[in-house]
N, C-alpha and C. Protein backbone atom coordinates (compact mmCIF):
# COMPACT_ATOMS: atom_id res chain seq x y z
N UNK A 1 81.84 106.65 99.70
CA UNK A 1 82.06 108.09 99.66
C UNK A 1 83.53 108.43 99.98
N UNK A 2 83.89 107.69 101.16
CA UNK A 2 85.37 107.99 101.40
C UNK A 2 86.46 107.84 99.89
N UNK A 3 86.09 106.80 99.69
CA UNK A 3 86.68 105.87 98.51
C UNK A 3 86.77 106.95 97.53
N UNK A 4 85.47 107.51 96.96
CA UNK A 4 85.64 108.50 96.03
C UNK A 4 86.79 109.69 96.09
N UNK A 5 86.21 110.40 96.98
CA UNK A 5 86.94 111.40 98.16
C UNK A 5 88.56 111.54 98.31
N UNK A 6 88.58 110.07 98.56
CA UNK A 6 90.43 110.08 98.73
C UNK A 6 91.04 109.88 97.56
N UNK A 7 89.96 109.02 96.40
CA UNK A 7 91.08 108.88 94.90
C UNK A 7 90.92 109.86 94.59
N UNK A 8 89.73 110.76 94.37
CA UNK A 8 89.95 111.90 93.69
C UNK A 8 91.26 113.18 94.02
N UNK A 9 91.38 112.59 95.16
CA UNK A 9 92.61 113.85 96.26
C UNK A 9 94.06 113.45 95.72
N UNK A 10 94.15 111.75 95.60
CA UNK A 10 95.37 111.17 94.89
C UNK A 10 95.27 111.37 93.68
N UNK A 11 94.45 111.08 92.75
CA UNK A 11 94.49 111.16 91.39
C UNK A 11 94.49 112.60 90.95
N UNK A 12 94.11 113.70 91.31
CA UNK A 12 94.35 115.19 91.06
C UNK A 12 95.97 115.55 91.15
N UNK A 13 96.26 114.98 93.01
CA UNK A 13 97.72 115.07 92.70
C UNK A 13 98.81 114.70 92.43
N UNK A 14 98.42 113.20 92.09
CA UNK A 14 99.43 112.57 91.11
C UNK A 14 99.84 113.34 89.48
N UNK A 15 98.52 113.39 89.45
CA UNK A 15 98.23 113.91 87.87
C UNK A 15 99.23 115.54 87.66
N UNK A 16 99.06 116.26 88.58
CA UNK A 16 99.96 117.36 88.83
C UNK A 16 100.94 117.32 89.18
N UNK A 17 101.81 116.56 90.02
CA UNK A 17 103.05 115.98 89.94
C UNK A 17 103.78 115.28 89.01
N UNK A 18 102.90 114.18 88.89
CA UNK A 18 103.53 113.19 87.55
C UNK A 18 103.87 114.59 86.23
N UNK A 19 102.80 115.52 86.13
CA UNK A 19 103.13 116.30 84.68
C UNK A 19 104.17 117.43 85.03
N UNK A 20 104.21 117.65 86.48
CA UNK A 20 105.27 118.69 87.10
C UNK A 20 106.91 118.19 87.11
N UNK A 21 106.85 116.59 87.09
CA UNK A 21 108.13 115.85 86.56
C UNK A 21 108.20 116.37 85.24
N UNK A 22 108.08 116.29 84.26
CA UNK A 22 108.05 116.73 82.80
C UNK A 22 108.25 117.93 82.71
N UNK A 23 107.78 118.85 83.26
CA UNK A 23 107.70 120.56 82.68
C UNK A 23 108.51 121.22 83.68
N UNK A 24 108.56 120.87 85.00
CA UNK A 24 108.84 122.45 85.72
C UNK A 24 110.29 122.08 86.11
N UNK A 25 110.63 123.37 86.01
CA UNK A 25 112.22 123.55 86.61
C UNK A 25 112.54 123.07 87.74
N UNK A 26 111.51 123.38 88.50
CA UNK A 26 111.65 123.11 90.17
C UNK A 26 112.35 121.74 90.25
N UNK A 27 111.21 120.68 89.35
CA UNK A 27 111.57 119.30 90.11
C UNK A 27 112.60 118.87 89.03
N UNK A 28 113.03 119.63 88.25
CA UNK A 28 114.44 119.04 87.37
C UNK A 28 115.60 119.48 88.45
N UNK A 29 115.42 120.07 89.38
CA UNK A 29 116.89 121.38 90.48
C UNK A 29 116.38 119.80 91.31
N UNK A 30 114.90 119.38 91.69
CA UNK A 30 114.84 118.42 93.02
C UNK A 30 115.83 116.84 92.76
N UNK A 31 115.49 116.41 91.81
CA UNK A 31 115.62 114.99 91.13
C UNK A 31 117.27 115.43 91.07
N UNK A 32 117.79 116.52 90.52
CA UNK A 32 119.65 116.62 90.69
C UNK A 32 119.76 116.41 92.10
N UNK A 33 119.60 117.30 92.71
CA UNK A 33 119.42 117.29 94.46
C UNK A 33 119.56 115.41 94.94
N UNK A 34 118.42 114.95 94.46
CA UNK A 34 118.22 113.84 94.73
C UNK A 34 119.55 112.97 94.49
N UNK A 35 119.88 113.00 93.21
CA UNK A 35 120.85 112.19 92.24
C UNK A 35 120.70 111.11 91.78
N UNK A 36 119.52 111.56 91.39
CA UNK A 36 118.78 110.34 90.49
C UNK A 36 117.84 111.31 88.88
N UNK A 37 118.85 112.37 88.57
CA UNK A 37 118.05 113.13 87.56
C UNK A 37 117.20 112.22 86.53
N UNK A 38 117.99 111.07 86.09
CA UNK A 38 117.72 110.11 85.13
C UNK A 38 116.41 109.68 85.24
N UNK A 39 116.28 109.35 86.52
CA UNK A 39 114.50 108.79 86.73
C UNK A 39 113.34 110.04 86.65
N UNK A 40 113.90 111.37 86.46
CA UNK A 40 112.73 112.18 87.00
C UNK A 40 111.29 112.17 85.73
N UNK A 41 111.77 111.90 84.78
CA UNK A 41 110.42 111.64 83.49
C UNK A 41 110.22 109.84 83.93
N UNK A 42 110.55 109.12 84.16
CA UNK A 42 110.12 107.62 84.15
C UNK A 42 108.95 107.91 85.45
N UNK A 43 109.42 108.99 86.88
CA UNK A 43 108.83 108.32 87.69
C UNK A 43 107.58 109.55 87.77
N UNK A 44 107.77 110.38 86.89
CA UNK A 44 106.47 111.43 86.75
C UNK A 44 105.42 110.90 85.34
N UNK A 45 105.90 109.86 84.51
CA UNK A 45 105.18 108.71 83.99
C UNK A 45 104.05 108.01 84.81
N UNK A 46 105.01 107.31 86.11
CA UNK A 46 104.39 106.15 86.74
C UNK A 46 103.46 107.15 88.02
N UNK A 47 104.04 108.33 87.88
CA UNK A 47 102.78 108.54 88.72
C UNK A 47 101.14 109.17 87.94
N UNK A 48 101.89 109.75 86.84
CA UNK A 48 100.61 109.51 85.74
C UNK A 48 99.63 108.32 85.57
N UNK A 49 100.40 107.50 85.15
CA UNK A 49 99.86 106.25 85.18
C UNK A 49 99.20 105.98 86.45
N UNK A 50 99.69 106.28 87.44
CA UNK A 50 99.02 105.47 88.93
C UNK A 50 97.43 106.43 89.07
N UNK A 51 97.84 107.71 88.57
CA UNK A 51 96.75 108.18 88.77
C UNK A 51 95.39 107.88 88.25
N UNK A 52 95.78 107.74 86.94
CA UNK A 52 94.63 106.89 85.83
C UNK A 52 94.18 105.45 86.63
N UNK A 53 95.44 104.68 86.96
CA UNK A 53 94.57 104.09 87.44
C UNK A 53 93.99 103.77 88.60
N UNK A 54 94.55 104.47 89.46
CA UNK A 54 93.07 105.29 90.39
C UNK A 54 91.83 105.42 90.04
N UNK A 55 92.08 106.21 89.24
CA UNK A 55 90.34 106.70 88.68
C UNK A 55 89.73 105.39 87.98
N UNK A 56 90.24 104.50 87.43
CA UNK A 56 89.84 103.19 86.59
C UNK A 56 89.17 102.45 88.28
N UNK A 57 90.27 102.56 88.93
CA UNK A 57 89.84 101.83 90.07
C UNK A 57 88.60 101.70 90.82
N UNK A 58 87.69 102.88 90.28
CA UNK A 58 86.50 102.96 90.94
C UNK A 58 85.90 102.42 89.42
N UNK A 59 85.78 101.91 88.84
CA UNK A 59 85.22 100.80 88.36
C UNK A 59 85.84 99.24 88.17
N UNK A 60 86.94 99.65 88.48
CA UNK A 60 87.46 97.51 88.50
C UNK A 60 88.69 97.98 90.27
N UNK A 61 88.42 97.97 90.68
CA UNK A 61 88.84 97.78 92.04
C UNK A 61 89.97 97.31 92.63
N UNK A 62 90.20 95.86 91.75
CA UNK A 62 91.79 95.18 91.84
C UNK A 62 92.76 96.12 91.28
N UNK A 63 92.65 96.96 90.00
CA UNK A 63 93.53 98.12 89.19
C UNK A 63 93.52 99.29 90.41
N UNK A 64 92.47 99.51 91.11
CA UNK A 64 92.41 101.11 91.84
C UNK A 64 93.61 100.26 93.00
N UNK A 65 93.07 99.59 93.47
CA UNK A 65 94.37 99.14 94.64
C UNK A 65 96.22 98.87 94.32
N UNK A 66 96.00 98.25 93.17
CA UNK A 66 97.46 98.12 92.36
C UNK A 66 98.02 99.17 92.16
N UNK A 67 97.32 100.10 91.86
CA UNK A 67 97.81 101.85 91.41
C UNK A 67 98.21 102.09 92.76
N UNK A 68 96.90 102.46 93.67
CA UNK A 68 97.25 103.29 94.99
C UNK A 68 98.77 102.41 95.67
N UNK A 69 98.78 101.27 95.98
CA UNK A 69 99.77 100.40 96.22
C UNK A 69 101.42 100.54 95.83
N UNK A 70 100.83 100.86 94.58
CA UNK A 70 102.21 101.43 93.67
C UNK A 70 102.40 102.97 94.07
N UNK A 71 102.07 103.65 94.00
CA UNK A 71 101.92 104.96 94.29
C UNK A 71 102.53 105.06 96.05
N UNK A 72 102.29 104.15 96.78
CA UNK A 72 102.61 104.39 98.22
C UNK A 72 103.55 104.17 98.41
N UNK A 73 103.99 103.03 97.54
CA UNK A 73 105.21 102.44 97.10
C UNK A 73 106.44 103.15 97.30
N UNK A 74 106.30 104.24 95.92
CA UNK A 74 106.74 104.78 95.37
C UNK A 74 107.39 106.41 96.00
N UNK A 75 105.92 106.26 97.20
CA UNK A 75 106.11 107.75 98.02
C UNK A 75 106.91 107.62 98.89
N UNK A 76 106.81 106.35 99.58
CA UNK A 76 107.39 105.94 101.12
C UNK A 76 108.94 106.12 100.58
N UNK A 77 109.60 105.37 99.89
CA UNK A 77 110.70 105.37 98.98
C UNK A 77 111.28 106.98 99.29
N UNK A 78 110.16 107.49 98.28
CA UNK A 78 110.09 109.42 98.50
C UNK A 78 111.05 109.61 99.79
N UNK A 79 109.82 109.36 100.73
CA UNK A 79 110.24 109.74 102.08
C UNK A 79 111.68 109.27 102.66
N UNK A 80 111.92 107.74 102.27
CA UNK A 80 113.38 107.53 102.98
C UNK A 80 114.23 108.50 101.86
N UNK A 81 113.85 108.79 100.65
CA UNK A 81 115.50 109.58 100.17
C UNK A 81 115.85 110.70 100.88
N UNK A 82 114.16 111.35 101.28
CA UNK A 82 113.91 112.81 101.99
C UNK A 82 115.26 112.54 103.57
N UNK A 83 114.56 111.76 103.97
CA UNK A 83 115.43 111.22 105.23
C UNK A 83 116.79 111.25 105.36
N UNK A 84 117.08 110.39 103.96
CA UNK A 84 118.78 110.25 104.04
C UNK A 84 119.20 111.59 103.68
N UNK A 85 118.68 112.39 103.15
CA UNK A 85 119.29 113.84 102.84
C UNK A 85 119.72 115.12 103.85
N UNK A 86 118.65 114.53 104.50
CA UNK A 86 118.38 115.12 106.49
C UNK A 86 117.45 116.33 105.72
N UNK A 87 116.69 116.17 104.97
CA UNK A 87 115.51 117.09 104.63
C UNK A 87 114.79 117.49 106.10
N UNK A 88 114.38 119.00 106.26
CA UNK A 88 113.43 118.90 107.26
C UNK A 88 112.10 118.04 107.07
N UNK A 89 111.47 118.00 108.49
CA UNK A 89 110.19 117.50 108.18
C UNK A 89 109.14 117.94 107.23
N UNK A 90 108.78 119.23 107.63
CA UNK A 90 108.23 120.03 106.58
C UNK A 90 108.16 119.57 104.77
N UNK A 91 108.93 119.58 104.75
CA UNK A 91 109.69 119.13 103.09
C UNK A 91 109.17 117.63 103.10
N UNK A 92 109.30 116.94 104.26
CA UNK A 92 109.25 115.64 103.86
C UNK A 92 107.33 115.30 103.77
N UNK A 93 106.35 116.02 104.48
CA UNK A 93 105.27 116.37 104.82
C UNK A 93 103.78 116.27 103.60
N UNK A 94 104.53 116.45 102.59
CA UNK A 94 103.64 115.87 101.29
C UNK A 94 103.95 114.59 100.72
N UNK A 95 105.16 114.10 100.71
CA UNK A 95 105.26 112.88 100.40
C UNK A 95 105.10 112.09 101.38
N UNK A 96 105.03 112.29 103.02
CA UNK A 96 104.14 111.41 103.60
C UNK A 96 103.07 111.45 103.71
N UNK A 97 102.28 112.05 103.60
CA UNK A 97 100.50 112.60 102.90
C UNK A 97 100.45 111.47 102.10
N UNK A 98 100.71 111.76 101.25
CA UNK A 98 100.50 111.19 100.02
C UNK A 98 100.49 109.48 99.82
N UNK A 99 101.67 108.92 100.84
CA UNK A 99 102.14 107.75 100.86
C UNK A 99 100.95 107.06 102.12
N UNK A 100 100.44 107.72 102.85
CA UNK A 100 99.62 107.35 103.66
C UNK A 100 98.31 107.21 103.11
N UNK A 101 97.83 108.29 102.63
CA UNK A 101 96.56 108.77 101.58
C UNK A 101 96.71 107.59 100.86
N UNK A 102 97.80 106.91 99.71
CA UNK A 102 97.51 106.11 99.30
C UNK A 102 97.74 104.81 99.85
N UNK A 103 98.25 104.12 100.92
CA UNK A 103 98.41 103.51 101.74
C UNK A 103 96.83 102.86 102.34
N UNK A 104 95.92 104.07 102.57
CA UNK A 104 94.79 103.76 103.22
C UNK A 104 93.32 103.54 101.51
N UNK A 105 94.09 104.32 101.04
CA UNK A 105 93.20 103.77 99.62
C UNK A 105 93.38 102.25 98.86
N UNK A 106 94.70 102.09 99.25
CA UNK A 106 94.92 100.47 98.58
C UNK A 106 94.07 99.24 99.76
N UNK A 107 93.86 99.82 100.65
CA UNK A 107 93.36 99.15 101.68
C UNK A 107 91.61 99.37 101.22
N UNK A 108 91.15 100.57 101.29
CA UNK A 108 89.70 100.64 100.72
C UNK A 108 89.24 100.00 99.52
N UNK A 109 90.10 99.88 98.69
CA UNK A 109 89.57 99.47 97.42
C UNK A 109 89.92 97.79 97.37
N UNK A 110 90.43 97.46 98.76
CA UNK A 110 90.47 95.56 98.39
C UNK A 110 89.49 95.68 99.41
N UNK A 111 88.71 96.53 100.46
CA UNK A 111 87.64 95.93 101.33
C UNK A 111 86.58 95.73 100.17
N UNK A 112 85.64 94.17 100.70
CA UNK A 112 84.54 94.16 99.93
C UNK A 112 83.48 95.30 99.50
């Protein structure tokens, strides 16, 4: 139940992020900010992708952990750029959600 519960929470908001890389203004102003504009469609791809396979993951299990894994990966990362920027906490507060959330899902989906 947990298992369900938490991919569905990652995979909703990957899926809305990953497509919020692509379309919205906001995170084209964030990714300059960042200074890494170049990656902002590759890494709203890979969180597409991570999300799918999330959801795959609750039927083949080794894929749901590889995703979430990648995805925590990917957030924690998040969090140190947040850091080096001297972002408040606040700001930094969904991408550690997220990196934890999937952190504890890559862990659920390799328990037997």
């Amino acid at each position: 139940m947990l298992l369900s519960v938490l991919g569905l929470l990652s995979a909703g908001a990957f899926f809305y992020y990953g497509a919020a890389c692509w379309f919205a203004e906001r995170l084209r102003v964030e990714y300059l900010r960042y200074g890494v504009p170049h990656l902002r469609v590759v890494l709203g791809s890979l969180q597409l992708l991570g999300a799918t396979g999330v959801l795959v993951g609750f039927a083949f299990a080794p894929l749901g952990a590889a995703a979430a894994a990648g995805l925590a990966l990917m957030m924690w990362i998040g969090v140190a750029f947040r850091v080096q920027l001297g972002d408040p906490v606040r700001l930094m507060l969904p991408a550690v959600t997220l990196a934890a959330l999937n952190t504890v899902l890559t862990v659920l989906f390799l328990l037997p």
